[in-house]
PDB file of N, CA and C in Angstrom:
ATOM      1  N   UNK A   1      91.322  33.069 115.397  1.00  0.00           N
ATOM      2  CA  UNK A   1      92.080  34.215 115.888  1.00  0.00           C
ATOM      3  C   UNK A   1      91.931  34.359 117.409  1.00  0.00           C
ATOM      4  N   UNK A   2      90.552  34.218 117.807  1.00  0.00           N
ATOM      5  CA  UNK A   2      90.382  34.704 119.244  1.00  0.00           C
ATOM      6  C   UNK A   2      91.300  33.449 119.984  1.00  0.00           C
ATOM      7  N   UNK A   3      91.403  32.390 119.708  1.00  0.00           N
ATOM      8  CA  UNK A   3      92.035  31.113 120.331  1.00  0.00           C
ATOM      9  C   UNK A   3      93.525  31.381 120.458  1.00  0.00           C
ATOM     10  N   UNK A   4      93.765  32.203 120.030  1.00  0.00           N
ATOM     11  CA  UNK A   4      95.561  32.203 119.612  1.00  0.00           C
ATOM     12  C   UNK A   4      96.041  33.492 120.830  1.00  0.00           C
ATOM     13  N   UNK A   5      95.384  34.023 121.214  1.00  0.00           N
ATOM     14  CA  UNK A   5      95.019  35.689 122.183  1.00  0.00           C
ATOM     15  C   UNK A   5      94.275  35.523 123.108  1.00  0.00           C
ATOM     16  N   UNK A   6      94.138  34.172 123.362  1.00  0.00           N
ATOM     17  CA  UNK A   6      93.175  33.941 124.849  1.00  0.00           C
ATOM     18  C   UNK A   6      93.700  33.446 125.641  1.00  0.00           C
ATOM     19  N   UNK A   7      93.315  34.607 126.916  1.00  0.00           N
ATOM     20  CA  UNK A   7      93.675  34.426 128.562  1.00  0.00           C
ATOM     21  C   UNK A   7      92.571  34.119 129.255  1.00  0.00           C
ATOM     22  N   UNK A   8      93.249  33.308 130.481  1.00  0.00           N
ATOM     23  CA  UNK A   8      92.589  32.665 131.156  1.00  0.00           C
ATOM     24  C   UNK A   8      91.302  33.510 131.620  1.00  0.00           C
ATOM     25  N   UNK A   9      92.065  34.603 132.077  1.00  0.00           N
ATOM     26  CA  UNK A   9      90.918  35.755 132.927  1.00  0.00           C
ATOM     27  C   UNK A   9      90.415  36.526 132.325  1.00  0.00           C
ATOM     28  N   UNK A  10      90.892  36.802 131.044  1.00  0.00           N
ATOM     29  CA  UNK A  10      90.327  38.110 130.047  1.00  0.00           C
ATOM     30  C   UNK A  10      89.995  37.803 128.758  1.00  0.00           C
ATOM     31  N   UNK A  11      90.125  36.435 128.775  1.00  0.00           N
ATOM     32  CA  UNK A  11      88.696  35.598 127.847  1.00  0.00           C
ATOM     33  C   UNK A  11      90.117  36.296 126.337  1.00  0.00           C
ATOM     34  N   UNK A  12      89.033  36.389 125.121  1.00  0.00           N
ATOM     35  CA  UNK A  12      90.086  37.240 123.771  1.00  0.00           C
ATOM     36  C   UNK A  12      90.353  38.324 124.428  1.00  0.00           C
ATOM     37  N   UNK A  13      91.373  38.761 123.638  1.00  0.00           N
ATOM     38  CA  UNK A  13      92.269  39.777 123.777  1.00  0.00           C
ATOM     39  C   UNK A  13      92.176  40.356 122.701  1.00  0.00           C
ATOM     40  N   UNK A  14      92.000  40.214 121.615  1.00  0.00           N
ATOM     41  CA  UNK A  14      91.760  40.662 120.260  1.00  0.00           C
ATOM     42  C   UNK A  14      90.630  41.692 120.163  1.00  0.00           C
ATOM     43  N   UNK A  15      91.283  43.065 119.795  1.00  0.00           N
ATOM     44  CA  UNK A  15      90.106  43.457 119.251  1.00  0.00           C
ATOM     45  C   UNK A  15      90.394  44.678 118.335  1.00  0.00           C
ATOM     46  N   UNK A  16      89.321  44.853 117.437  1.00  0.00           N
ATOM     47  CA  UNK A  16      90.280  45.774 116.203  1.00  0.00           C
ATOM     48  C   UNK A  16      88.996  46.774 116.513  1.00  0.00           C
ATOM     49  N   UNK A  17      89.445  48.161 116.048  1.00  0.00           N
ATOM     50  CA  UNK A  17      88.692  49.689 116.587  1.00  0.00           C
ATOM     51  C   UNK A  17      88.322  50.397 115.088  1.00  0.00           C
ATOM     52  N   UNK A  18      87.380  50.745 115.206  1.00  0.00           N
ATOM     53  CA  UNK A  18      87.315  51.526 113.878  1.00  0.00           C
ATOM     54  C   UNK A  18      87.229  53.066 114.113  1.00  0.00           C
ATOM     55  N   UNK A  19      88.151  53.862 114.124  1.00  0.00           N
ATOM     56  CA  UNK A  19      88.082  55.364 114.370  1.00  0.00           C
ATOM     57  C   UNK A  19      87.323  56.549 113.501  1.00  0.00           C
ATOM     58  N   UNK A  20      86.369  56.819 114.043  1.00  0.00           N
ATOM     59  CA  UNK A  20      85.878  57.929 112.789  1.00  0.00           C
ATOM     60  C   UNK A  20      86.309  59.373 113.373  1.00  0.00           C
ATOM     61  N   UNK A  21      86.252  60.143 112.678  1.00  0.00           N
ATOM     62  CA  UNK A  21      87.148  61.170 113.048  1.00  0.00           C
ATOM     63  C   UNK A  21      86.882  62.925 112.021  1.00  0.00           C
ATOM     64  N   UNK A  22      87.096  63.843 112.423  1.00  0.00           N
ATOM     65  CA  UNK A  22      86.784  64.721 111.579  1.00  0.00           C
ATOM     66  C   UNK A  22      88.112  65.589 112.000  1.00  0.00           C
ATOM     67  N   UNK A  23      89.314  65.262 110.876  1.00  0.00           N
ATOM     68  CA  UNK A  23      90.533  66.286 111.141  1.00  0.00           C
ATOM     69  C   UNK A  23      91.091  66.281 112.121  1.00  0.00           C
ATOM     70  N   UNK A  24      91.513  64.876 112.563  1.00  0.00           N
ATOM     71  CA  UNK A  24      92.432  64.504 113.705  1.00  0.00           C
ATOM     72  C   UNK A  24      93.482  63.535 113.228  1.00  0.00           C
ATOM     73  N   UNK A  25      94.698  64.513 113.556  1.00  0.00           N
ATOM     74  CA  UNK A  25      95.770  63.828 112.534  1.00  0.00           C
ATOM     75  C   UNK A  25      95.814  62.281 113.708  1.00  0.00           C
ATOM     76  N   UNK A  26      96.272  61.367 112.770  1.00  0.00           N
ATOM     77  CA  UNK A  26      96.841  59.851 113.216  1.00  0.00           C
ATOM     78  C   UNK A  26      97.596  59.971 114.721  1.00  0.00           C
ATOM     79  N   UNK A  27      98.120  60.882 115.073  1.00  0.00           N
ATOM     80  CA  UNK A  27      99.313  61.010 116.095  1.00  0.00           C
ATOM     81  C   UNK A  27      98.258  61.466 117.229  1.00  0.00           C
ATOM     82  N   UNK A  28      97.133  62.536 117.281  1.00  0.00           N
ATOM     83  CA  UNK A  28      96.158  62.787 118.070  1.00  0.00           C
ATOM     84  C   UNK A  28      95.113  61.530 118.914  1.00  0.00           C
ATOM     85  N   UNK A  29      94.866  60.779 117.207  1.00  0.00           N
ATOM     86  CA  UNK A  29      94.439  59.514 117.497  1.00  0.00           C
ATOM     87  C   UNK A  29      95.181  58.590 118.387  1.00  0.00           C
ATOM     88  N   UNK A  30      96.026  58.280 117.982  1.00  0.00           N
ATOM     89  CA  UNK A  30      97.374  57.092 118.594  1.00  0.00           C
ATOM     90  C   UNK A  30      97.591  57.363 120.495  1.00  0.00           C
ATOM     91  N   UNK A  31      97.616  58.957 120.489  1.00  0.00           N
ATOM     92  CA  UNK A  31      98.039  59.679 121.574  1.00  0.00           C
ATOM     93  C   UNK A  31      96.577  59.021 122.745  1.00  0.00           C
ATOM     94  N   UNK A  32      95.504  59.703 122.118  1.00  0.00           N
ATOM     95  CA  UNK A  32      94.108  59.505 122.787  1.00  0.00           C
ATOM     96  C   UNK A  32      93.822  57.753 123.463  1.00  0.00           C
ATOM     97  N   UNK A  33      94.201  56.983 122.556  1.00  0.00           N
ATOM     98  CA  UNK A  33      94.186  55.694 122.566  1.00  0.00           C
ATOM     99  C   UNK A  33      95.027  54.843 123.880  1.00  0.00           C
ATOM    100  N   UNK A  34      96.518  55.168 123.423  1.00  0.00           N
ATOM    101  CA  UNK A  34      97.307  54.928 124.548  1.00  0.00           C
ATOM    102  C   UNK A  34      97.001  55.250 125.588  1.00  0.00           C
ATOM    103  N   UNK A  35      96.380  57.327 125.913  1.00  0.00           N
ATOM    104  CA  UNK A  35      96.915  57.443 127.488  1.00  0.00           C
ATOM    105  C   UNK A  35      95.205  56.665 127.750  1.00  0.00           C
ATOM    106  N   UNK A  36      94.412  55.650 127.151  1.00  0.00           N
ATOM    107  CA  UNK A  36      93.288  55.358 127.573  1.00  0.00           C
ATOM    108  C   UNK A  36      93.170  53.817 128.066  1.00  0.00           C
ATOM    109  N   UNK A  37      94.585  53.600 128.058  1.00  0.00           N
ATOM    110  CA  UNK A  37      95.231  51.897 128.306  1.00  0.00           C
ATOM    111  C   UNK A  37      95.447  51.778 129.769  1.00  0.00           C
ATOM    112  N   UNK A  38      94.996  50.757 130.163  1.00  0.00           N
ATOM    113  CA  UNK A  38      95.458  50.526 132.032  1.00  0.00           C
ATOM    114  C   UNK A  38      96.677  50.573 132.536  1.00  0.00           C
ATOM    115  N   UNK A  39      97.503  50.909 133.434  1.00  0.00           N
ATOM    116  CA  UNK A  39      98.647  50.750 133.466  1.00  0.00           C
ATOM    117  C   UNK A  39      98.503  48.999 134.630  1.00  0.00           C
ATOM    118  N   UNK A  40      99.305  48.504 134.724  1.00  0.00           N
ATOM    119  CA  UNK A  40      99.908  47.781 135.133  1.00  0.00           C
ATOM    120  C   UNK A  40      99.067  47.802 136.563  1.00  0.00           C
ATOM    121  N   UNK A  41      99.857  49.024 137.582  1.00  0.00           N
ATOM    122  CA  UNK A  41      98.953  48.762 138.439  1.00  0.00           C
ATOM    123  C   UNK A  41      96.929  49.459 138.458  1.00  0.00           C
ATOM    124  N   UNK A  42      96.787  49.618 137.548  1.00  0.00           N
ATOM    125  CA  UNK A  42      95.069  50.024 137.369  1.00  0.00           C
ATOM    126  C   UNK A  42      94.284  49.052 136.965  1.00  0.00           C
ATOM    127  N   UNK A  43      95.553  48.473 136.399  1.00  0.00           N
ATOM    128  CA  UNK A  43      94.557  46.461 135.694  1.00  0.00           C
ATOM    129  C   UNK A  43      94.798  45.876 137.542  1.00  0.00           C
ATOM    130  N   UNK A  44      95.671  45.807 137.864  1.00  0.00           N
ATOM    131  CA  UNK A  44      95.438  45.032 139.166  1.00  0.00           C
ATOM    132  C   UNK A  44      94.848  45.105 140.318  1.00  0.00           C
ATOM    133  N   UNK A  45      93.829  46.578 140.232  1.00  0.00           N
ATOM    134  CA  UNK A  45      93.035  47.162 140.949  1.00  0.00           C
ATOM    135  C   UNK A  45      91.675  46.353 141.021  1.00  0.00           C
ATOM    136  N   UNK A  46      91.607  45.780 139.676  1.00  0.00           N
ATOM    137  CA  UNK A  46      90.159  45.070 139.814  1.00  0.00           C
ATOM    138  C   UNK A  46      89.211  45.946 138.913  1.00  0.00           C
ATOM    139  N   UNK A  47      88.300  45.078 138.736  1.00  0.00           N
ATOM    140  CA  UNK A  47      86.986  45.996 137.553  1.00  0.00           C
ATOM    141  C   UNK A  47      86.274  47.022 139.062  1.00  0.00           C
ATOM    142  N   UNK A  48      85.898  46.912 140.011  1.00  0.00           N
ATOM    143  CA  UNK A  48      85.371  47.842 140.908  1.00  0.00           C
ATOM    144  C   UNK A  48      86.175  48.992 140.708  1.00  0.00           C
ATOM    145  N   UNK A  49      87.226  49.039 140.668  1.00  0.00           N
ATOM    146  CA  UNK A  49      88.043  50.419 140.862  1.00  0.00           C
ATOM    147  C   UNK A  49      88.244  50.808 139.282  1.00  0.00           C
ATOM    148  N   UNK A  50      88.281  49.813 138.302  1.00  0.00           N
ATOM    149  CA  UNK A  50      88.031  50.526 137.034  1.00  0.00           C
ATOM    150  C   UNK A  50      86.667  51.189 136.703  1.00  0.00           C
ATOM    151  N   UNK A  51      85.671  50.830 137.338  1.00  0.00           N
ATOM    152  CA  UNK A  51      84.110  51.225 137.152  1.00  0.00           C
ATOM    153  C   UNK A  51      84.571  52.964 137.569  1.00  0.00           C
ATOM    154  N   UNK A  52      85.421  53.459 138.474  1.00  0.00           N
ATOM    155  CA  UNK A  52      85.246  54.580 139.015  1.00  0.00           C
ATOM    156  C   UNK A  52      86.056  55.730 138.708  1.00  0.00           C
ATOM    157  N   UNK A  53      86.743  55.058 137.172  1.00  0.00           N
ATOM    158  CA  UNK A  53      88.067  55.948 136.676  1.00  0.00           C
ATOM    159  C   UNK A  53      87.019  56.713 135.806  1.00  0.00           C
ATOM    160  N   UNK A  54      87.816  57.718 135.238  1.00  0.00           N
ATOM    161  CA  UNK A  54      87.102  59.212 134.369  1.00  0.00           C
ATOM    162  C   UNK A  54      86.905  58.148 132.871  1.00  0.00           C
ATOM    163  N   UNK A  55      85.942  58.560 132.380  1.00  0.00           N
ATOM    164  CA  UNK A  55      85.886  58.181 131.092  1.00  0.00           C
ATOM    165  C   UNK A  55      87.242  59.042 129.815  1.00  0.00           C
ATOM    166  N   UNK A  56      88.265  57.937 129.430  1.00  0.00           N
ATOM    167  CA  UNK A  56      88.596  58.528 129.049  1.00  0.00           C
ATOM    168  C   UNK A  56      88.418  59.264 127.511  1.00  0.00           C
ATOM    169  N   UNK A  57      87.622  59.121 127.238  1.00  0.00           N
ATOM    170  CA  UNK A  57      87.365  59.722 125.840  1.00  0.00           C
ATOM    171  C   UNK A  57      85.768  60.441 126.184  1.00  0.00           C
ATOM    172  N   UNK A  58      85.861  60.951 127.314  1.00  0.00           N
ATOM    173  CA  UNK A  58      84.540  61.925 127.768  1.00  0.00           C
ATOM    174  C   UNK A  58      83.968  62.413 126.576  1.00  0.00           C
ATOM    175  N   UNK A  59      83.280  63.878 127.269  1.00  0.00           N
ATOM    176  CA  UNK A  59      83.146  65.038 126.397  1.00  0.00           C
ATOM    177  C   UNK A  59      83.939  66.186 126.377  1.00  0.00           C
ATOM    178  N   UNK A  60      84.802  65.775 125.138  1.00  0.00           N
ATOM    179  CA  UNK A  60      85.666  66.586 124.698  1.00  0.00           C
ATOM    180  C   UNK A  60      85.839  67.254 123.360  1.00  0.00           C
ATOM    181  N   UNK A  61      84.396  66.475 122.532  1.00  0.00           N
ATOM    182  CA  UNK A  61      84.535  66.952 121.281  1.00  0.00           C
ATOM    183  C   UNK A  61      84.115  68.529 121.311  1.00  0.00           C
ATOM    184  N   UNK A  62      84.251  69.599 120.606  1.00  0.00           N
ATOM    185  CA  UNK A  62      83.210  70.479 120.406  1.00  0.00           C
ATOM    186  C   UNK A  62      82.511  70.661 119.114  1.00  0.00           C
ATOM    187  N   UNK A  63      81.274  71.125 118.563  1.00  0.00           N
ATOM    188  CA  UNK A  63      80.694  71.294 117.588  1.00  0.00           C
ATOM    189  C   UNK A  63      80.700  72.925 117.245  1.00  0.00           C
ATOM    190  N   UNK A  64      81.042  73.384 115.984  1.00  0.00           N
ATOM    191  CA  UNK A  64      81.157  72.576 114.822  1.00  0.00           C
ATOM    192  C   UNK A  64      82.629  72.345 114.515  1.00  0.00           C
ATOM    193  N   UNK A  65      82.909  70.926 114.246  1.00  0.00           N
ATOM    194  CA  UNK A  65      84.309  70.573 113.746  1.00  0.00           C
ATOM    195  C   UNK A  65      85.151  72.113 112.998  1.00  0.00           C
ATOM    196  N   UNK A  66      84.655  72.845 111.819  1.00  0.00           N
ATOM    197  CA  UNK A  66      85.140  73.856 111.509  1.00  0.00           C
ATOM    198  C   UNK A  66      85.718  74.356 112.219  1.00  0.00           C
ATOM    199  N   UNK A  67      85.718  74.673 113.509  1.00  0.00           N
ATOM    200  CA  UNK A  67      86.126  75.728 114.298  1.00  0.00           C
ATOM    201  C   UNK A  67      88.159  75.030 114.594  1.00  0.00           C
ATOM    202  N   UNK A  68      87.794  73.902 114.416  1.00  0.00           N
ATOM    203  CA  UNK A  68      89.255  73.244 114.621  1.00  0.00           C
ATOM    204  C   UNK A  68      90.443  73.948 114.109  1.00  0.00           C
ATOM    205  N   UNK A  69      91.533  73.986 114.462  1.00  0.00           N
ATOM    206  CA  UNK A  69      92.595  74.648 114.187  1.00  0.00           C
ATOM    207  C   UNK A  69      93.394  73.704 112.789  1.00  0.00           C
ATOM    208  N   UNK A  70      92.797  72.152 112.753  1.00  0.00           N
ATOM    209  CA  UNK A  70      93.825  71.594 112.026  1.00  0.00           C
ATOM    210  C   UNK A  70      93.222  71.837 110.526  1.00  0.00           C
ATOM    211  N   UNK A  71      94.261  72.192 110.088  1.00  0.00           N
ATOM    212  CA  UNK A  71      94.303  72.916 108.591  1.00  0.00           C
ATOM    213  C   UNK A  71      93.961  71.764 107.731  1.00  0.00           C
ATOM    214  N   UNK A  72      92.552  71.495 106.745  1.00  0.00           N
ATOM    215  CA  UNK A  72      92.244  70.711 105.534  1.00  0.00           C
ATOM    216  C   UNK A  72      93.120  70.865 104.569  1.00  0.00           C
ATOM    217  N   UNK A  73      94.222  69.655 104.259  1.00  0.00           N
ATOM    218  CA  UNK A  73      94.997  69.677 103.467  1.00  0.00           C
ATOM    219  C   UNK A  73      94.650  68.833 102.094  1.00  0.00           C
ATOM    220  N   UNK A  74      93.420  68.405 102.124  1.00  0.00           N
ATOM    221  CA  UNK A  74      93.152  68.265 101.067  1.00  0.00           C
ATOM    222  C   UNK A  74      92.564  68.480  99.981  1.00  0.00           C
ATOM    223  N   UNK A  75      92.876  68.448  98.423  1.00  0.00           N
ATOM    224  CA  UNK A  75      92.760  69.028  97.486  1.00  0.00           C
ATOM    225  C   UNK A  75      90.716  69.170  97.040  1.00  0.00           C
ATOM    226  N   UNK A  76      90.657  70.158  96.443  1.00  0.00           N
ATOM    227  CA  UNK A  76      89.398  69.917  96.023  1.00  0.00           C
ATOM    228  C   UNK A  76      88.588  68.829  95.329  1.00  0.00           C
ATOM    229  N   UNK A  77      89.524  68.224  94.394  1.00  0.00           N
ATOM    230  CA  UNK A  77      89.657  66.850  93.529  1.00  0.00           C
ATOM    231  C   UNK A  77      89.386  65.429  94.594  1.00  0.00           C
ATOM    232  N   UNK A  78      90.001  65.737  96.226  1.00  0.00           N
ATOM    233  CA  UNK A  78      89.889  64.489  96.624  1.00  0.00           C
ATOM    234  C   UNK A  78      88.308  65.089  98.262  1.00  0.00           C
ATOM    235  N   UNK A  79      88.281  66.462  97.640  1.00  0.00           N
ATOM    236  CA  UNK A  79      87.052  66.528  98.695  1.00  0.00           C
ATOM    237  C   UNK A  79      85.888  66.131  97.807  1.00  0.00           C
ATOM    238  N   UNK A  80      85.937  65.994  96.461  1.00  0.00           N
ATOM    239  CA  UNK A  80      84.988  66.175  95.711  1.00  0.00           C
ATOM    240  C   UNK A  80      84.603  64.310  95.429  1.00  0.00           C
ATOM    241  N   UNK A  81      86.022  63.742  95.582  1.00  0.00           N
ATOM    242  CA  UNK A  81      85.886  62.582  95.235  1.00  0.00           C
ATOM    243  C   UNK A  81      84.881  61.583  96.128  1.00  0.00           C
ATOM    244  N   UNK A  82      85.647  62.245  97.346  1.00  0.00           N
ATOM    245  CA  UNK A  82      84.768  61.463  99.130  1.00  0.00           C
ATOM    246  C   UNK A  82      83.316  61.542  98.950  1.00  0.00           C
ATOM    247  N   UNK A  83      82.914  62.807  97.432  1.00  0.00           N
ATOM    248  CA  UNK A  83      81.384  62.692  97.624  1.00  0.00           C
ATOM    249  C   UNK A  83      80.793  62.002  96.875  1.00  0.00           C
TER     250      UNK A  83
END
């Protein structure tokens, strides 16, 4: 796989993410991900000037998840199951 996705300068290109998450719909996720991609000219800046960009997935969580606005839509049957 890595042979089929390899650049000269950025070695594999491949890489798969495992998201854990507590009540963040898919679209929050997707959203977070993208605006955390280089643009065009931020890749051509060089790793020095990427060392000095904001982390984008800082601290932004807050504790306790409960307090979240996004509504648990799932049934008791499948909260009961996850246990």
């Amino acid at each position: 796989m890595a042979s089929l996705h390899w650049n000269p300068r950025f070695g594999d290109r491949a890489q798969e993410l495992v998201v854990v998450t507590h009540r963040t719909s898919p679209d929050e996720i997707t959203s977070a991900l993208t605006a955390a991609l280089l643009t065009d000219n931020e890749l051509s800046a060089g790793p020095d000037a990427w060392a000095r960009y904001p982390d984008p997935f800082g601290d932004w969580h807050t504790d306790p998840c409960e307090d979240s606005d996004i509504t648990d839509s799932r049934t008791d049957a499948a909260r009961k199951e996850e246990k």
